[in-house]
Protein backbone atom coordinates (compact mmCIF):
# COMPACT_ATOMS: atom_id res chain seq x y z
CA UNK A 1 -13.99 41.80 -46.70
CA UNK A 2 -14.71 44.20 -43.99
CA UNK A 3 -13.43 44.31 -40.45
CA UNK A 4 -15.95 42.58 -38.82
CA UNK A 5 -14.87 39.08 -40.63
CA UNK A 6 -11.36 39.48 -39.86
CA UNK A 7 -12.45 40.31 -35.96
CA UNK A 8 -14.69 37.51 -36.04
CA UNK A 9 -12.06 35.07 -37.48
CA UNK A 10 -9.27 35.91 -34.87
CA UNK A 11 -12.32 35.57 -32.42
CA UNK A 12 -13.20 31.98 -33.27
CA UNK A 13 -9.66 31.16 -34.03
CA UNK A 14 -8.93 32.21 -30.47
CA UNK A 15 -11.82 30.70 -29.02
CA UNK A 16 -10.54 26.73 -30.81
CA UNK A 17 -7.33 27.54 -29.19
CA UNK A 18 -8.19 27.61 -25.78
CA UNK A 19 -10.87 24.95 -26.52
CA UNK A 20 -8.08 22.55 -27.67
CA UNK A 21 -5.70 23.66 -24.74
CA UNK A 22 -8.47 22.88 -22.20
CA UNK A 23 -9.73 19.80 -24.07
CA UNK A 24 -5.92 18.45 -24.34
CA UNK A 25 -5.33 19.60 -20.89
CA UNK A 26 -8.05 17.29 -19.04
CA UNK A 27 -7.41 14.49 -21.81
CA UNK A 28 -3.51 14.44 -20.75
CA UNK A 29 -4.80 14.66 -16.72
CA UNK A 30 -7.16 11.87 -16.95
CA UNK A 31 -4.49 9.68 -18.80
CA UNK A 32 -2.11 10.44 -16.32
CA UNK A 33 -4.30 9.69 -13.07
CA UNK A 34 -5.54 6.42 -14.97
CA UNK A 35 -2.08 5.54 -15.23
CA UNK A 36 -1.48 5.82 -11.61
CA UNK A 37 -4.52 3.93 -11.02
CA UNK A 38 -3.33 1.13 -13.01
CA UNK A 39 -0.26 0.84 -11.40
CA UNK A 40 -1.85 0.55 -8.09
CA UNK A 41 -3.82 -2.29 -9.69
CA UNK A 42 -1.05 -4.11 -10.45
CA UNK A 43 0.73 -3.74 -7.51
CA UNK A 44 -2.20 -5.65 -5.43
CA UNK A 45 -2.17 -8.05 -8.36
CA UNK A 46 1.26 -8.88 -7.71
CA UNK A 47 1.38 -9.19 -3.84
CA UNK A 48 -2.44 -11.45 -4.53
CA UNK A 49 0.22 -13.64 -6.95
CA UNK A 50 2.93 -13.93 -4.51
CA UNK A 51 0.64 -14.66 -1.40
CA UNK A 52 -0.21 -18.30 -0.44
CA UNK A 53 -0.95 -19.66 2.88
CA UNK A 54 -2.02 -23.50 3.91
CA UNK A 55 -4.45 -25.01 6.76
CA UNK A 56 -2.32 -27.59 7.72
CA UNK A 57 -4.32 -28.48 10.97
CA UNK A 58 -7.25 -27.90 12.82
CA UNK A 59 -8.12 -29.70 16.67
CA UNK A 60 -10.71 -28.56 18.70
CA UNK A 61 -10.24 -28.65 22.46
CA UNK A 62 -12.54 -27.55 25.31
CA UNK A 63 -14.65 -29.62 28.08
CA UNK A 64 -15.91 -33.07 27.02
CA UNK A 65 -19.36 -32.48 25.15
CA UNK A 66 -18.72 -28.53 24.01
CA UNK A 67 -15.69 -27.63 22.45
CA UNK A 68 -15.19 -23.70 22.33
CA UNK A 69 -11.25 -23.70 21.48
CA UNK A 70 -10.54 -24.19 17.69
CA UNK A 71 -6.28 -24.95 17.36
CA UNK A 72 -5.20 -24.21 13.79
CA UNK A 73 -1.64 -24.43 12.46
CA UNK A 74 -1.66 -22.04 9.09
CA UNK A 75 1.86 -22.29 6.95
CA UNK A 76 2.58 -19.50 4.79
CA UNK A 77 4.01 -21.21 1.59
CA UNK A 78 3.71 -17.79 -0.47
CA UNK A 79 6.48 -15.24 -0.98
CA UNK A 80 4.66 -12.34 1.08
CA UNK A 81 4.77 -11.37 5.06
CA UNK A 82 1.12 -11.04 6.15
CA UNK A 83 1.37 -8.56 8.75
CA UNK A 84 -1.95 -7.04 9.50
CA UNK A 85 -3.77 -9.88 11.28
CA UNK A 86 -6.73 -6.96 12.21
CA UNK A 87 -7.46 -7.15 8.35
CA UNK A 88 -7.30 -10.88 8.02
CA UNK A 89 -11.09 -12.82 7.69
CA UNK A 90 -11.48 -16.13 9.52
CA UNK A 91 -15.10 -17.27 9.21
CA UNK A 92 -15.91 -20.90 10.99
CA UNK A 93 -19.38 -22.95 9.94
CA UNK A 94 -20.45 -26.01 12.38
CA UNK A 95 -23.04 -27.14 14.66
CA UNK A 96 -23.81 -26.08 18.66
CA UNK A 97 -25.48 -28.07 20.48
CA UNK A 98 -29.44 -28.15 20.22
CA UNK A 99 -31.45 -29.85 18.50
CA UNK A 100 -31.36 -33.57 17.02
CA UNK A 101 -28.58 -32.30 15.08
CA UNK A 102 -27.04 -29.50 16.25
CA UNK A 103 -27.77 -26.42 15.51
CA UNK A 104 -25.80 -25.08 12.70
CA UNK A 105 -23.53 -21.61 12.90
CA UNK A 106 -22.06 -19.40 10.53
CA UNK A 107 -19.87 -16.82 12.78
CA UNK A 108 -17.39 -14.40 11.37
CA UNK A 109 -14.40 -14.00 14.01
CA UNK A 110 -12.46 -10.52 14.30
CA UNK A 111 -8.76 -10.28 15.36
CA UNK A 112 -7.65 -9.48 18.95
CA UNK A 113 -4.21 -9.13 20.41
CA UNK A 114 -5.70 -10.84 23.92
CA UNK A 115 -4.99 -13.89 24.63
CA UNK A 116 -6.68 -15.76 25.61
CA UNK A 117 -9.56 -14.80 23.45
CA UNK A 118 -12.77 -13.56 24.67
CA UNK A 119 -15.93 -15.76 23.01
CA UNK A 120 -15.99 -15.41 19.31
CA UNK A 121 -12.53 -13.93 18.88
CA UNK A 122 -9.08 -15.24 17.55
CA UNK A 123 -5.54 -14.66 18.34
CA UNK A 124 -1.96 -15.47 17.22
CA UNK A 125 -0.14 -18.01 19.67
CA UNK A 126 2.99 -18.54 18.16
CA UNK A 127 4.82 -18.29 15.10
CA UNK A 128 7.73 -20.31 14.79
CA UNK A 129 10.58 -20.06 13.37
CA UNK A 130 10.09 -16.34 13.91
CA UNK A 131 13.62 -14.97 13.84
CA UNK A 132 13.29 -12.42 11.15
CA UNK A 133 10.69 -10.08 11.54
CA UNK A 134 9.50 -10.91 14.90
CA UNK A 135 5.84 -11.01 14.72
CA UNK A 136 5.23 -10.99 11.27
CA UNK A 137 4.05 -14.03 9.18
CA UNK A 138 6.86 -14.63 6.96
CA UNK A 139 7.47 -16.92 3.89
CA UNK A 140 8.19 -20.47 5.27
CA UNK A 141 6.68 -19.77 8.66
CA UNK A 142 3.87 -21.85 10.76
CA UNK A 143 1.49 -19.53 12.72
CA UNK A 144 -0.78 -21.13 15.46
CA UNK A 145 -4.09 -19.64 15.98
CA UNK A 146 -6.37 -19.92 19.17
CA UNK A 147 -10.20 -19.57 17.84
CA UNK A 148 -12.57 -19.00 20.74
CA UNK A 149 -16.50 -19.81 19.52
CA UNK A 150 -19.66 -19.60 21.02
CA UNK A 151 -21.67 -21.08 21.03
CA UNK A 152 -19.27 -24.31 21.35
CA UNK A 153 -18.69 -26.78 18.52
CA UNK A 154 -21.04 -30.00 19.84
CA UNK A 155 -18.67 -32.86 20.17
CA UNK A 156 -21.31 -34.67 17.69
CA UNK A 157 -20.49 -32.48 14.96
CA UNK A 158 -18.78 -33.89 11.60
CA UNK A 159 -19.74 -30.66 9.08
CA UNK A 160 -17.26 -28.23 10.38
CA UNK A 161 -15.40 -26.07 8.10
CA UNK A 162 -13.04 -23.11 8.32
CA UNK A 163 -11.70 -20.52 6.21
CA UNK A 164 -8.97 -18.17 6.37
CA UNK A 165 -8.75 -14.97 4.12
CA UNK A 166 -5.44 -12.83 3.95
CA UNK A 167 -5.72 -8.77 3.81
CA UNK A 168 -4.94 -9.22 0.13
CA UNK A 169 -8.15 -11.83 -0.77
CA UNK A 170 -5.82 -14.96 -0.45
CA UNK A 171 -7.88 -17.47 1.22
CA UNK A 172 -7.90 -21.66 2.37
CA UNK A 173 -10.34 -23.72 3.80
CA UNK A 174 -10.74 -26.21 5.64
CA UNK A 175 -12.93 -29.59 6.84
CA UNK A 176 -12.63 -30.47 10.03
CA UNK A 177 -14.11 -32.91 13.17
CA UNK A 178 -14.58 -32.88 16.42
């Protein structure tokens, strides 16, 4: 056994070392950023569990035949404050007028902070009781929201149907008439 084996033996016992160290390394890294990542998971999980809100009513209001103003009074019945209204989805299917039956719509309608609401725009108009946290939906509390559509709702129209979607996914729908 001449030098050369016992050089190349350190060599490749060497070389498996740092292979192993590197291979280890990134093994240990990727556990620990999956680990993070589940975490975060289960955080939004857990606010999506605790989150519940209910469509309690809808009225429409607006001149006689065309009815652009959509009143809804939302209750949060969950155990989570919704505070980002900007995030929050409220999409609103009926019928305009047109047509022998009105012509059907499908609008989404973004947030604003106005109020009144320009066309195809909602606000918040009250929330009540709103002593802790003012401005904030809070467990137990009834928000009012002012939906502004155009085209109007036809005052014909019986298929009318609303849904409201939390930042988190939580979402309820509604029926409702003119």
């Amino acid at each position: 056994m001449g030098f050369e084996t016992i050089f190349a033996t350190i060599a490749m016992v060497v070389i498996i070392g740092f292979t192993s160290y590197f291979v280890i390394t990134g093994a240990l890294f990727s556990i620990d950023t999956l680990s993070d990542s589940l975490k975060a998971a289960s955080k939004i999980d857990n606010e999506r569990l605790k989150t519940e809100i209910e469509i309690v009513h809808v009225s429409l209001s607006g001149v006689e035949q065309n009815k652009p103003n959509i009143n809804v009074i939302v209750n949060n019945t969950g155990h989570t404050s919704i505070r980002e209204f900007e995030h929050m989805d409220v999409i609103v299917y009926y019928c305009s007028p047109g047509g022998p039956g009105g012509t059907p719509q499908i609008q989404w309608i973004p947030y604003t902070t106005e109020n009144p609401p320009g066309n195809n725009e909602w606000t918040v108009t009250s929330i009540s009781p709103d002593f802790i946290n003012p401005g904030i939906f809070n467990p137990d509390e009834s928000m009012t929201l002012w939906i502004k559509v155009a085209p109007p709702i036809w005052n014909l129209s019986e298929r009318n149907w609303l849904q409201i979607t939390t930042p988190n996914g939580v979402s309820d729908s509604k029926y409702f008439s003119t």
